[in-house]
PDB file of N, CA and C in Angstrom:
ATOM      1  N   UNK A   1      -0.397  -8.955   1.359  1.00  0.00           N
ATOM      2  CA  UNK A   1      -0.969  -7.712   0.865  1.00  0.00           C
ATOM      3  C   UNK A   1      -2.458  -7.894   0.658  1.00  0.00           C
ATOM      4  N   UNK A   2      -3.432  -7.007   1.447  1.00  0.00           N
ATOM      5  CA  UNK A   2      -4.782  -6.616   0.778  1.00  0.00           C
ATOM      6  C   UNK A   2      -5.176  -5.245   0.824  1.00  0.00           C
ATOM      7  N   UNK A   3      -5.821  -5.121  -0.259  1.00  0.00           N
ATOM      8  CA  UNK A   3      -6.712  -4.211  -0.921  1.00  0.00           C
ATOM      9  C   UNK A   3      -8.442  -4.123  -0.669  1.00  0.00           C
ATOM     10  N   UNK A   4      -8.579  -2.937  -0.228  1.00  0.00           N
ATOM     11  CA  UNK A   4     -10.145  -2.822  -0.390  1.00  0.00           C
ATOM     12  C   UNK A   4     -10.862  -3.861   0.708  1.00  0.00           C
ATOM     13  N   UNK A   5     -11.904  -4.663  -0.243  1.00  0.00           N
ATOM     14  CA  UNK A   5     -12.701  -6.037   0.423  1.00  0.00           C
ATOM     15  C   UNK A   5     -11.634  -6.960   0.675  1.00  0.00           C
ATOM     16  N   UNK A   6     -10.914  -7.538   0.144  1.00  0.00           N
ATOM     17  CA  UNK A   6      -9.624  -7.919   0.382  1.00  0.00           C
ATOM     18  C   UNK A   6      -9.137  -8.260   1.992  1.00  0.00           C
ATOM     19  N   UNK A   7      -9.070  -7.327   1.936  1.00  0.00           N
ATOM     20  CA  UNK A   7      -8.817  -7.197   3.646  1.00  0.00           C
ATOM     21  C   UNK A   7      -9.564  -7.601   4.559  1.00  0.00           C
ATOM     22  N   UNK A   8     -11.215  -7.675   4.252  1.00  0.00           N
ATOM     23  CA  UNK A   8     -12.218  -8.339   4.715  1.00  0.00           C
ATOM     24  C   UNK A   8     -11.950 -10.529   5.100  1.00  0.00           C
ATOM     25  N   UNK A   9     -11.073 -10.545   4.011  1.00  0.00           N
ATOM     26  CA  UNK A   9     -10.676 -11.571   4.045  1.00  0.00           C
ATOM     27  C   UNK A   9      -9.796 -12.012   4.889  1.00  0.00           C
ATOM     28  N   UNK A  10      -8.382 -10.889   5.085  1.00  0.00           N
ATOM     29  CA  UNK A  10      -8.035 -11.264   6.279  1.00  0.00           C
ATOM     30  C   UNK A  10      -8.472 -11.311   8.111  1.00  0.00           C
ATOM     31  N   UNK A  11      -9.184 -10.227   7.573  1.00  0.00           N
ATOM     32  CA  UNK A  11     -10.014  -9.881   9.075  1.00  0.00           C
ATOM     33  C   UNK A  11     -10.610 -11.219   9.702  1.00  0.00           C
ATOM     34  N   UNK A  12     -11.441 -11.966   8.454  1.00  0.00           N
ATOM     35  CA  UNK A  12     -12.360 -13.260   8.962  1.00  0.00           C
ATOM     36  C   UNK A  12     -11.166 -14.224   9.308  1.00  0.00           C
ATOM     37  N   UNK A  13      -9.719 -14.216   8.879  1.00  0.00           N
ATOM     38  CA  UNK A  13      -9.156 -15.404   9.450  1.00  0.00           C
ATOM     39  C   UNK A  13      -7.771 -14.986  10.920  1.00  0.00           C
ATOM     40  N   UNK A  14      -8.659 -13.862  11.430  1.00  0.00           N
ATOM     41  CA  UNK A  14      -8.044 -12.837  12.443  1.00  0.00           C
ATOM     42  C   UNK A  14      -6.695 -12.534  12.289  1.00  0.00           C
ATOM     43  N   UNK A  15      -6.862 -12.283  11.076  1.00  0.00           N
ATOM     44  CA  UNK A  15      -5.143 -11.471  10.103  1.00  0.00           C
ATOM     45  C   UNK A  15      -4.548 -10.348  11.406  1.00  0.00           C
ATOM     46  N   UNK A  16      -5.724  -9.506  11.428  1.00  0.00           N
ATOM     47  CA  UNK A  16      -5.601  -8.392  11.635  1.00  0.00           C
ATOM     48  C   UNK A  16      -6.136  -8.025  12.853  1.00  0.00           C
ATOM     49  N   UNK A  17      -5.853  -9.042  14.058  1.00  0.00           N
ATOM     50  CA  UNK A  17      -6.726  -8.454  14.996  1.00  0.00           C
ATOM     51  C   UNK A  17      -5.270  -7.942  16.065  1.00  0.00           C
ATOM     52  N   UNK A  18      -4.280  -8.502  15.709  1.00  0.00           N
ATOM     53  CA  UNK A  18      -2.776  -8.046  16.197  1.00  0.00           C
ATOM     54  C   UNK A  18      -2.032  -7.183  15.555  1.00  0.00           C
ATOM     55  N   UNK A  19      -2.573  -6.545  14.357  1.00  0.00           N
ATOM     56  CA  UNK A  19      -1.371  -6.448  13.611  1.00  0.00           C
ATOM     57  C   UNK A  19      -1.578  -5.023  12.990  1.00  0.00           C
ATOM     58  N   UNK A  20      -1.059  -4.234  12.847  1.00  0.00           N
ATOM     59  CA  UNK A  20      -1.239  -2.215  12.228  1.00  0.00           C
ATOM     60  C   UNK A  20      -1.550  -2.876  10.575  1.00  0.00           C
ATOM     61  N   UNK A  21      -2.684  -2.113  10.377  1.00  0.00           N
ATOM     62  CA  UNK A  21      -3.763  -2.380   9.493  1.00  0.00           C
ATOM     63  C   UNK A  21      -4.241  -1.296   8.834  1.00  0.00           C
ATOM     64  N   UNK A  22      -4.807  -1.123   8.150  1.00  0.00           N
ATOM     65  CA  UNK A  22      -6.104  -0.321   7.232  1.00  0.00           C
ATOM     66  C   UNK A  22      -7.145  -1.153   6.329  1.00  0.00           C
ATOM     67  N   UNK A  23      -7.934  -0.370   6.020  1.00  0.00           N
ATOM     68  CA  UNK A  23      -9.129  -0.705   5.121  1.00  0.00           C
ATOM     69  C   UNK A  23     -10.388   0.509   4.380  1.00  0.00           C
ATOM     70  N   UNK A  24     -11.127  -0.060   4.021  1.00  0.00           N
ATOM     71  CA  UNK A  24     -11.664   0.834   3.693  1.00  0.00           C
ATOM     72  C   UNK A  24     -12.536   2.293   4.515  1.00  0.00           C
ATOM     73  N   UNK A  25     -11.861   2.196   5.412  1.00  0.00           N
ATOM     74  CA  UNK A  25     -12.567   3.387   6.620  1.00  0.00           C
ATOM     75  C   UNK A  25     -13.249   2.992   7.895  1.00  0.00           C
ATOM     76  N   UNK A  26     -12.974   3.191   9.409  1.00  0.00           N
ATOM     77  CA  UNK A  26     -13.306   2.774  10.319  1.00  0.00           C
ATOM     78  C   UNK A  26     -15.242   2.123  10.113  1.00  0.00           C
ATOM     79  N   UNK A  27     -15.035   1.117  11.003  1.00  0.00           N
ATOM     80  CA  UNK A  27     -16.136   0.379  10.598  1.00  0.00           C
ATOM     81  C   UNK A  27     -16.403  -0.113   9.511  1.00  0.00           C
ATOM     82  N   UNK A  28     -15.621  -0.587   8.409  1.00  0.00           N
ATOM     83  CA  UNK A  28     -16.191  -1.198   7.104  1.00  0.00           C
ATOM     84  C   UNK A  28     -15.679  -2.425   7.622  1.00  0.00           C
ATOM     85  N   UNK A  29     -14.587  -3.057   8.552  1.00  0.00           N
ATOM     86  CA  UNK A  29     -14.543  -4.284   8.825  1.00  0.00           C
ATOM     87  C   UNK A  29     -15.281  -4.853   9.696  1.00  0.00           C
ATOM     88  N   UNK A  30     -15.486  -4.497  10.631  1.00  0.00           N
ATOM     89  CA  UNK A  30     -17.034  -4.722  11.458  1.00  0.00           C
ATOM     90  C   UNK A  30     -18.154  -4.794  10.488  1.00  0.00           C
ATOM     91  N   UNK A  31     -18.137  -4.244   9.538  1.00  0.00           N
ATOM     92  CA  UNK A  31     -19.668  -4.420   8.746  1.00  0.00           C
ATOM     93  C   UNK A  31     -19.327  -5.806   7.879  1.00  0.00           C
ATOM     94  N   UNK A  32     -18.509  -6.067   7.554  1.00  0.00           N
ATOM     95  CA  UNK A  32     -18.121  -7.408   6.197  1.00  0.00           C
ATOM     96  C   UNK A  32     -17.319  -8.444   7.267  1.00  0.00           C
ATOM     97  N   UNK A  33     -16.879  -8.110   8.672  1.00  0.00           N
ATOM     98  CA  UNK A  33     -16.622  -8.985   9.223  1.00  0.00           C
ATOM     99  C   UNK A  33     -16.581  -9.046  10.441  1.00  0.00           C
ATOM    100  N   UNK A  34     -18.184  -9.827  11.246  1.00  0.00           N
ATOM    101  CA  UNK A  34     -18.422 -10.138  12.272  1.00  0.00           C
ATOM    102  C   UNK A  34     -17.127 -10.364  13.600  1.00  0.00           C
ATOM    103  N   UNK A  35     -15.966 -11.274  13.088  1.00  0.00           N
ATOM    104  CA  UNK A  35     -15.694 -11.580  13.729  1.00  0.00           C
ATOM    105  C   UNK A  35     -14.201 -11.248  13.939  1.00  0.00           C
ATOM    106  N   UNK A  36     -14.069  -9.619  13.091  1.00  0.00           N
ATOM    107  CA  UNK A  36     -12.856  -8.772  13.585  1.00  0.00           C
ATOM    108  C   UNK A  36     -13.104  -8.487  15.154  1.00  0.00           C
ATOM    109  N   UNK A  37     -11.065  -8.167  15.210  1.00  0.00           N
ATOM    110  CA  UNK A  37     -11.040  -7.831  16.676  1.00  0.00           C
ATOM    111  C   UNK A  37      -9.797  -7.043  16.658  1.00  0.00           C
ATOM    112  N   UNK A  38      -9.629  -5.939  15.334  1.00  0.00           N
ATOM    113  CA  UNK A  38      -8.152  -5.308  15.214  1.00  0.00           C
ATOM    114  C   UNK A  38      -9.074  -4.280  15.657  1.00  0.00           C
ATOM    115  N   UNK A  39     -10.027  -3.772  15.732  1.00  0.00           N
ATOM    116  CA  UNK A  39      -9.855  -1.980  16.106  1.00  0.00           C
ATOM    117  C   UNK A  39      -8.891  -1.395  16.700  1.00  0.00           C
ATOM    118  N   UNK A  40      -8.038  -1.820  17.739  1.00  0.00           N
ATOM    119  CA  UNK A  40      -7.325  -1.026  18.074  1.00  0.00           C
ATOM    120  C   UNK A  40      -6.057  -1.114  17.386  1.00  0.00           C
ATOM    121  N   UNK A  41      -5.677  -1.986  16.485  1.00  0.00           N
ATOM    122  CA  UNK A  41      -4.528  -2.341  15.698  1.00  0.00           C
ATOM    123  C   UNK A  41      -4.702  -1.139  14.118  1.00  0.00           C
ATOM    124  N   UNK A  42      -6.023  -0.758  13.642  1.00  0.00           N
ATOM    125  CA  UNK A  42      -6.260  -0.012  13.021  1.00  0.00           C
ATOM    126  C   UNK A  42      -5.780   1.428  12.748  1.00  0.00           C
ATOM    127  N   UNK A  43      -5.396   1.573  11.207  1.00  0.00           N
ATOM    128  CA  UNK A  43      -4.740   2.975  11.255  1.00  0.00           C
ATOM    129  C   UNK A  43      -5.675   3.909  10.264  1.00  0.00           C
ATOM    130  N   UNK A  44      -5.797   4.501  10.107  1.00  0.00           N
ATOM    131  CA  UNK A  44      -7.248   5.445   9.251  1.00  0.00           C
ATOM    132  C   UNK A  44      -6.378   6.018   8.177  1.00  0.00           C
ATOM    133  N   UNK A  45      -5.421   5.278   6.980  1.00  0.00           N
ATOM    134  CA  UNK A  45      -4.912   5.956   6.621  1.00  0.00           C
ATOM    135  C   UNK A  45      -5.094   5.252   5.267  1.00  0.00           C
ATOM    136  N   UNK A  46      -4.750   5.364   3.508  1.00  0.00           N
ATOM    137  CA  UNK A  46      -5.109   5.055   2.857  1.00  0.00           C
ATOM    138  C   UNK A  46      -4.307   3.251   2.410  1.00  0.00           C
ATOM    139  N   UNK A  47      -3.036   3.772   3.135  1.00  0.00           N
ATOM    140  CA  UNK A  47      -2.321   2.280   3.039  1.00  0.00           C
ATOM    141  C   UNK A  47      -1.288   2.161   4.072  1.00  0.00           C
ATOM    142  N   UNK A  48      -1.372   0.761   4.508  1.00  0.00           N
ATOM    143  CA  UNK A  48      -0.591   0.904   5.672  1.00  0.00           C
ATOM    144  C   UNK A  48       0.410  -0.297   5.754  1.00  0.00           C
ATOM    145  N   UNK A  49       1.981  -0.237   5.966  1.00  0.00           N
ATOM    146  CA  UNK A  49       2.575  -1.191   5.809  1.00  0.00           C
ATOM    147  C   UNK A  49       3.555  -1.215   7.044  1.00  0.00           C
ATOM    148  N   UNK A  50       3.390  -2.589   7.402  1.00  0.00           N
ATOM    149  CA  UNK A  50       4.160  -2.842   8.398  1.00  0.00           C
ATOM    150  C   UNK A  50       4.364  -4.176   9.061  1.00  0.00           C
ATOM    151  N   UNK A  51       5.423  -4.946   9.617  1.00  0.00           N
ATOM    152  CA  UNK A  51       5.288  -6.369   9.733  1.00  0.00           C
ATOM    153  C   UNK A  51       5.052  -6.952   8.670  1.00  0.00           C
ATOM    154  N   UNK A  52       5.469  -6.975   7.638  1.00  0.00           N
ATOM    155  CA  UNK A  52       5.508  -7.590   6.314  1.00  0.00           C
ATOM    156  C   UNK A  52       3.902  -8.130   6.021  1.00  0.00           C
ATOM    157  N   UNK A  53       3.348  -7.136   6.237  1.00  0.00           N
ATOM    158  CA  UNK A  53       1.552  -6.629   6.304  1.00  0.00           C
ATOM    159  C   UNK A  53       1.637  -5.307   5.236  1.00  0.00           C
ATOM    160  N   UNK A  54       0.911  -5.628   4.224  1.00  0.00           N
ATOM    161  CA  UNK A  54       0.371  -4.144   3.668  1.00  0.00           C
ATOM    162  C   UNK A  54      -0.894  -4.272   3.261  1.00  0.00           C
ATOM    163  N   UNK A  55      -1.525  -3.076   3.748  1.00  0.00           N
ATOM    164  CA  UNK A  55      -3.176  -3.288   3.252  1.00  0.00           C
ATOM    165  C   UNK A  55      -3.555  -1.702   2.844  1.00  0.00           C
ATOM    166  N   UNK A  56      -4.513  -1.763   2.434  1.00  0.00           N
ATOM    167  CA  UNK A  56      -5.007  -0.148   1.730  1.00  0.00           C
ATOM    168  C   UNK A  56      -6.408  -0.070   1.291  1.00  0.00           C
ATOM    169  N   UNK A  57      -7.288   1.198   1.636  1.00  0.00           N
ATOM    170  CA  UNK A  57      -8.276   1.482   1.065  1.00  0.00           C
ATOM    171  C   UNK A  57      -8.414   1.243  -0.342  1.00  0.00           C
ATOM    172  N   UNK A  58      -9.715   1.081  -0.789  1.00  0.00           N
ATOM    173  CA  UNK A  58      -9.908   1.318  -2.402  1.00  0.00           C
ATOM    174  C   UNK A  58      -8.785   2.290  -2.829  1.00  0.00           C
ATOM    175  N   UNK A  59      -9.033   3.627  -2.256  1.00  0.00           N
ATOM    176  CA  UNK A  59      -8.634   4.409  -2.606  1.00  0.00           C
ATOM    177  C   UNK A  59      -6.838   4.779  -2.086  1.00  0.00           C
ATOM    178  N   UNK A  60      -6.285   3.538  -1.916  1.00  0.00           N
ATOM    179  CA  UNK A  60      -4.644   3.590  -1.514  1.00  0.00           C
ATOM    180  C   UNK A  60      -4.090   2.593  -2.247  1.00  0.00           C
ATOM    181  N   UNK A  61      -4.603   2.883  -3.535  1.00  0.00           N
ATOM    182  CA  UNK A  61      -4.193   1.689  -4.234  1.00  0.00           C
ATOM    183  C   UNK A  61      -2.737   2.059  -5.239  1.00  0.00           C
ATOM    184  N   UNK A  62      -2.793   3.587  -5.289  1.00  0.00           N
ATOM    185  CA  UNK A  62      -0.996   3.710  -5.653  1.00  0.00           C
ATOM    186  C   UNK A  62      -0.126   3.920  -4.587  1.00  0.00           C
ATOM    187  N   UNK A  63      -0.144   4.399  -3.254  1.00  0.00           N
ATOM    188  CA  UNK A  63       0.111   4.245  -2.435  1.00  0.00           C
ATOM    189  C   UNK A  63       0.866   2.314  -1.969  1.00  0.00           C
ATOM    190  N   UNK A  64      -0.478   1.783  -2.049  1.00  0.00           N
ATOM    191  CA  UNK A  64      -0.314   0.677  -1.796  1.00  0.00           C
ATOM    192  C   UNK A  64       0.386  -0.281  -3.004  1.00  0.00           C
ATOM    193  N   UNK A  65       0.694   0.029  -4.302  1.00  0.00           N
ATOM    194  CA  UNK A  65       1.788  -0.530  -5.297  1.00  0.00           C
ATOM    195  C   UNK A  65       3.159   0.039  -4.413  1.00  0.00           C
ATOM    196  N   UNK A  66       3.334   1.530  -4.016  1.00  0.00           N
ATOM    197  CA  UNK A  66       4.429   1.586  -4.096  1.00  0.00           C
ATOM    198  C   UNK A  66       5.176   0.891  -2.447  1.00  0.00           C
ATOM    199  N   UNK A  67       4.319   0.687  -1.546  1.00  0.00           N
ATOM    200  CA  UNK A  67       4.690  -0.158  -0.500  1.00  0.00           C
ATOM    201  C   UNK A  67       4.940  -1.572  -0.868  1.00  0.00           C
ATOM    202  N   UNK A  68       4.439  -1.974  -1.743  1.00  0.00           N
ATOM    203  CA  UNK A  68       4.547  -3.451  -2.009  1.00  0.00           C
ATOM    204  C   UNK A  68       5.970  -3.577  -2.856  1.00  0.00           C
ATOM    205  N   UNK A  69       6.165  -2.254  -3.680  1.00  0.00           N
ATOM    206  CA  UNK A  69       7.632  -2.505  -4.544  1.00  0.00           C
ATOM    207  C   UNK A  69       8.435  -2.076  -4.110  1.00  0.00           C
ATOM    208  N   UNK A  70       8.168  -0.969  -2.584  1.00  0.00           N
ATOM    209  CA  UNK A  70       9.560  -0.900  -1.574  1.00  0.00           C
ATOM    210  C   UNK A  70       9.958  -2.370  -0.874  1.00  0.00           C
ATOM    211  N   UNK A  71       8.926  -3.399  -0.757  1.00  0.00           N
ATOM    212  CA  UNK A  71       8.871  -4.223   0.069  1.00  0.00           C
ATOM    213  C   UNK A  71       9.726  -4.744  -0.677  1.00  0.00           C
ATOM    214  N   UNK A  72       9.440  -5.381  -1.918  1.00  0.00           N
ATOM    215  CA  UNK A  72      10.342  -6.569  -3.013  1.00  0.00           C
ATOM    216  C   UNK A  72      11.777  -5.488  -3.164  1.00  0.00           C
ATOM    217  N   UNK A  73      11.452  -4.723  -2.853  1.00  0.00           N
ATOM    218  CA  UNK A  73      12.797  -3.687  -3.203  1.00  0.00           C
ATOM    219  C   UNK A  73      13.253  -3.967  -4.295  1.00  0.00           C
ATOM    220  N   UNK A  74      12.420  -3.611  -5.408  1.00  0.00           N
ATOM    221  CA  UNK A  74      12.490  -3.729  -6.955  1.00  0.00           C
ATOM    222  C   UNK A  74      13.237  -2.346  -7.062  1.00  0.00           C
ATOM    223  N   UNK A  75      13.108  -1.222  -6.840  1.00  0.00           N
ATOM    224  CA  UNK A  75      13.838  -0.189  -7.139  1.00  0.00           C
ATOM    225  C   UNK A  75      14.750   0.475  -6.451  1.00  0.00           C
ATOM    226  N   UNK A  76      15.619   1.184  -6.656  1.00  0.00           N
ATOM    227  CA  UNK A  76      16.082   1.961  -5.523  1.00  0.00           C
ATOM    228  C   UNK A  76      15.639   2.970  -5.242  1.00  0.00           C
ATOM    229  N   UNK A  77      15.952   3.926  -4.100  1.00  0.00           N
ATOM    230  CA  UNK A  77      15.099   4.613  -2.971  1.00  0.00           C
ATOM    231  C   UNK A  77      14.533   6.251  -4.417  1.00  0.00           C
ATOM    232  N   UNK A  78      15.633   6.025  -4.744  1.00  0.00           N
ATOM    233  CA  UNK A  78      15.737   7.593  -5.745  1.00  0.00           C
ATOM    234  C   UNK A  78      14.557   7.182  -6.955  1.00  0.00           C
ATOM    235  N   UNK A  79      14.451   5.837  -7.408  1.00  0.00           N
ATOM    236  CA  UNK A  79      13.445   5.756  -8.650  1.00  0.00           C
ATOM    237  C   UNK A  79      12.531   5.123  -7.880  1.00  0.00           C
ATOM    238  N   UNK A  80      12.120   4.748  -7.303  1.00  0.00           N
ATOM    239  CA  UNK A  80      10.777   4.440  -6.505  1.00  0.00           C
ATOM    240  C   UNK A  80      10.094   5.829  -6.197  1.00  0.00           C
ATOM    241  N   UNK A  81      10.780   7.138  -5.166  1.00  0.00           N
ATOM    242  CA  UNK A  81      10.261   7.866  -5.441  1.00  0.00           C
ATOM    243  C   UNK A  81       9.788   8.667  -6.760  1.00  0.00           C
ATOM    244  N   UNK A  82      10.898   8.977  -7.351  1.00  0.00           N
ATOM    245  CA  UNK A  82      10.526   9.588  -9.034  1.00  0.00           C
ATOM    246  C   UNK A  82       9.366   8.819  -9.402  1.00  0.00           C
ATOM    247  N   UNK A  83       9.212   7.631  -9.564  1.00  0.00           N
ATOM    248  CA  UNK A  83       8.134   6.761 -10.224  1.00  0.00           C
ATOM    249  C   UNK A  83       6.731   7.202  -8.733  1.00  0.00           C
ATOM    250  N   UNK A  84       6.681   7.247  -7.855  1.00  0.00           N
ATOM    251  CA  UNK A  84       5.658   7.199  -7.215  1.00  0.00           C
ATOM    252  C   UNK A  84       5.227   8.699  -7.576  1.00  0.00           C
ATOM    253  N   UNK A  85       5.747   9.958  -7.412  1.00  0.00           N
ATOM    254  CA  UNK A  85       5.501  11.759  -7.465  1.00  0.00           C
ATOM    255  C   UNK A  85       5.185  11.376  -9.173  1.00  0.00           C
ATOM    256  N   UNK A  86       5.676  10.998 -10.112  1.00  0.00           N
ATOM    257  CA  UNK A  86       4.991  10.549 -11.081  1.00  0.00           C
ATOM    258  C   UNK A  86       3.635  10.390 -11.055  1.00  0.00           C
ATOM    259  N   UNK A  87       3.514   9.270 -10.900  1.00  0.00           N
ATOM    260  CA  UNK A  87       2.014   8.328 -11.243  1.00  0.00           C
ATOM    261  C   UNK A  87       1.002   9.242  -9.798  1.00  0.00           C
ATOM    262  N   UNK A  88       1.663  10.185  -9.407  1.00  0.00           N
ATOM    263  CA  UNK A  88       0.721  10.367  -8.362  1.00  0.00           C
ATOM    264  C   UNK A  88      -0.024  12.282  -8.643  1.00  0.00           C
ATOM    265  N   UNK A  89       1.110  12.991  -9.532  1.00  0.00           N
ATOM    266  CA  UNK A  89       1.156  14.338  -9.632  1.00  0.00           C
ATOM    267  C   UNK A  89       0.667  14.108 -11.749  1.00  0.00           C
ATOM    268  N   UNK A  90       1.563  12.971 -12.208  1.00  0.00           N
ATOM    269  CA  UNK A  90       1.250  13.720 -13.621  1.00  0.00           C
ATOM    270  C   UNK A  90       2.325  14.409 -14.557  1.00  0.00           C
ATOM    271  N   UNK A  91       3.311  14.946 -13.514  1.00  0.00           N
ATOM    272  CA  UNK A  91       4.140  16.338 -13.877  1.00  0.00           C
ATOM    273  C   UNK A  91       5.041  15.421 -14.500  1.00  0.00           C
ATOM    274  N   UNK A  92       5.859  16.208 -15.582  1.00  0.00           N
ATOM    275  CA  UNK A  92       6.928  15.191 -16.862  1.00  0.00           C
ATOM    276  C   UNK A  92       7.702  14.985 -15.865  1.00  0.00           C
ATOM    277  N   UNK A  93       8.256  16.515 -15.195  1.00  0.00           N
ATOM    278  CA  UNK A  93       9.422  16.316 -14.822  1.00  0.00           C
ATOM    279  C   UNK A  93       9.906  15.301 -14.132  1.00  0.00           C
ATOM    280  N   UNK A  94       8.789  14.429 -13.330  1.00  0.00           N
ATOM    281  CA  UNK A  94       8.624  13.516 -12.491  1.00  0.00           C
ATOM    282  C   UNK A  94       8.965  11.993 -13.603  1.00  0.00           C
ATOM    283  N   UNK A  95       8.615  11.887 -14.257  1.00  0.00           N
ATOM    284  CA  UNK A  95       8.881  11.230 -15.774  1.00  0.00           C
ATOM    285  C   UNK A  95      10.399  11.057 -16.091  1.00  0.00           C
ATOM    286  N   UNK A  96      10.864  12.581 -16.240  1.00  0.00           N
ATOM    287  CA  UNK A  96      12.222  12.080 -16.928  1.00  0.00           C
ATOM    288  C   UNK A  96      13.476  12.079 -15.556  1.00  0.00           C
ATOM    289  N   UNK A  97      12.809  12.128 -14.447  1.00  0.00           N
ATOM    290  CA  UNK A  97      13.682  12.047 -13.177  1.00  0.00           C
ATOM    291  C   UNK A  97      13.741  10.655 -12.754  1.00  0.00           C
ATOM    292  N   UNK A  98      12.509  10.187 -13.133  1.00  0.00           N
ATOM    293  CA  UNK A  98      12.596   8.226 -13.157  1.00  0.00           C
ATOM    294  C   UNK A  98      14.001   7.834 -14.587  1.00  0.00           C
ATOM    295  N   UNK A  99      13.175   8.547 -15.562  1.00  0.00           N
ATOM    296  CA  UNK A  99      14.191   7.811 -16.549  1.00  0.00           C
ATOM    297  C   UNK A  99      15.625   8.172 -16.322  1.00  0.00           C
ATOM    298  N   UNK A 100      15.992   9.217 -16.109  1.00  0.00           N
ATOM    299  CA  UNK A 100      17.531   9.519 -15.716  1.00  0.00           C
ATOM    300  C   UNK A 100      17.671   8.082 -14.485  1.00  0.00           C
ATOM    301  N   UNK A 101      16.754   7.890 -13.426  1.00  0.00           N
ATOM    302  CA  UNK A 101      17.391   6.681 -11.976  1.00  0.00           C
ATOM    303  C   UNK A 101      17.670   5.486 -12.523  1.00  0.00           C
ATOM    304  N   UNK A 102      17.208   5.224 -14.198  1.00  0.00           N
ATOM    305  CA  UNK A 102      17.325   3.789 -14.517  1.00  0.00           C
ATOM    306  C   UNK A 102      18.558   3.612 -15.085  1.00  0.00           C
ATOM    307  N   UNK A 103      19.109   2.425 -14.837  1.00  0.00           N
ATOM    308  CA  UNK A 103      20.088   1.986 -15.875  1.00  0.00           C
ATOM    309  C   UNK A 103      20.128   1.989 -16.966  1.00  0.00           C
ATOM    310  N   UNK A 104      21.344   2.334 -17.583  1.00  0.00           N
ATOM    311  CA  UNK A 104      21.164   2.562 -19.027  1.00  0.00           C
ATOM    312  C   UNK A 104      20.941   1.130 -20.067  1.00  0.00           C
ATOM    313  N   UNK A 105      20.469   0.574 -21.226  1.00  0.00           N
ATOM    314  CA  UNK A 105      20.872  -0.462 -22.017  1.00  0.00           C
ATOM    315  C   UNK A 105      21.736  -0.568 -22.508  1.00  0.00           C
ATOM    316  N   UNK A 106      22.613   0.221 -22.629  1.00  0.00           N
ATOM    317  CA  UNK A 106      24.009   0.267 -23.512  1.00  0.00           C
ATOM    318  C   UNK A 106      24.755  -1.341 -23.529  1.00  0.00           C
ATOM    319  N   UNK A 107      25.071  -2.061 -24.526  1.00  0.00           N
ATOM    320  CA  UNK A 107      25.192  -2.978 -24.603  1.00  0.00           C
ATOM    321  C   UNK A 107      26.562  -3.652 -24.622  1.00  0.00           C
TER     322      UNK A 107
END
C-alpha cells in the first residue's frame, strides 16, 4: 500500500512500471521520479487497488482505508460498506446501519 508521495517511493524501485496504479495526478510521478516507466499502467483515479497493489492520491485516502480493509477482509461486505457511506457522507443513518452489521457483546 502507498499513499500520496509514498508512491513516489515505489515508482523509484519500478513498483509500478507493470502494475494498475495511481498517485497524486498524471505527471506527479515523472516529476518526484525520474526513473518511472508505469504511464501506461496508470489509472487517474483517487485510489486504485489491484494485484495485491493499493495506492491513492492525497486525496483517496478514505477510499484508500477502505481498499486496504476489504483487502485484510476485516469486515464483511454489508459493514464495510455501512462504515465506508458513513465516514464518507456524515449521515447517522449510515452510523446505526454499521452498528446493527456488528456482532453483538452479549456474553
Amino acid at each position: 500500500c502507498a499513499i500520496c508521495r509514498a508512491t513516489a517511493a515505489l515508482a523509484n524501485f519500478g513498483l509500478l512500471d507493470q502494475r494498475p496504479h495511481t498517485s497524486n495526478g498524471p505527471g506527479f510521478l515523472e516529476m518526484v521520479s525520474p526513473d518511472y516507466n508505469g504511464q501506461s499502467f496508470y489509472i487517474d483515479k483517487p485510489s486504485v487497488a489491484e494485484n495485491n497493489l493499493i495506492t491513492a492520491s492525497c486525496t483517496g485516502a478514505l477510499l484508500w482505508t477502505k481498499h486496504i480493509i476489504e483487502y485484510l477482509d476485516v469486515f464483511q461486505s454489508d459493514t464495510l460498506e455501512s462504515w465506508y457511506k458513513y465516514f464518507s457522507t456524515g449521515e447517522p443513518q449510515y452510523f446505526f446501519a454499521l452498528m446493527q452489521t456488528l456482532p453483538s457483546e452479549k456474553g
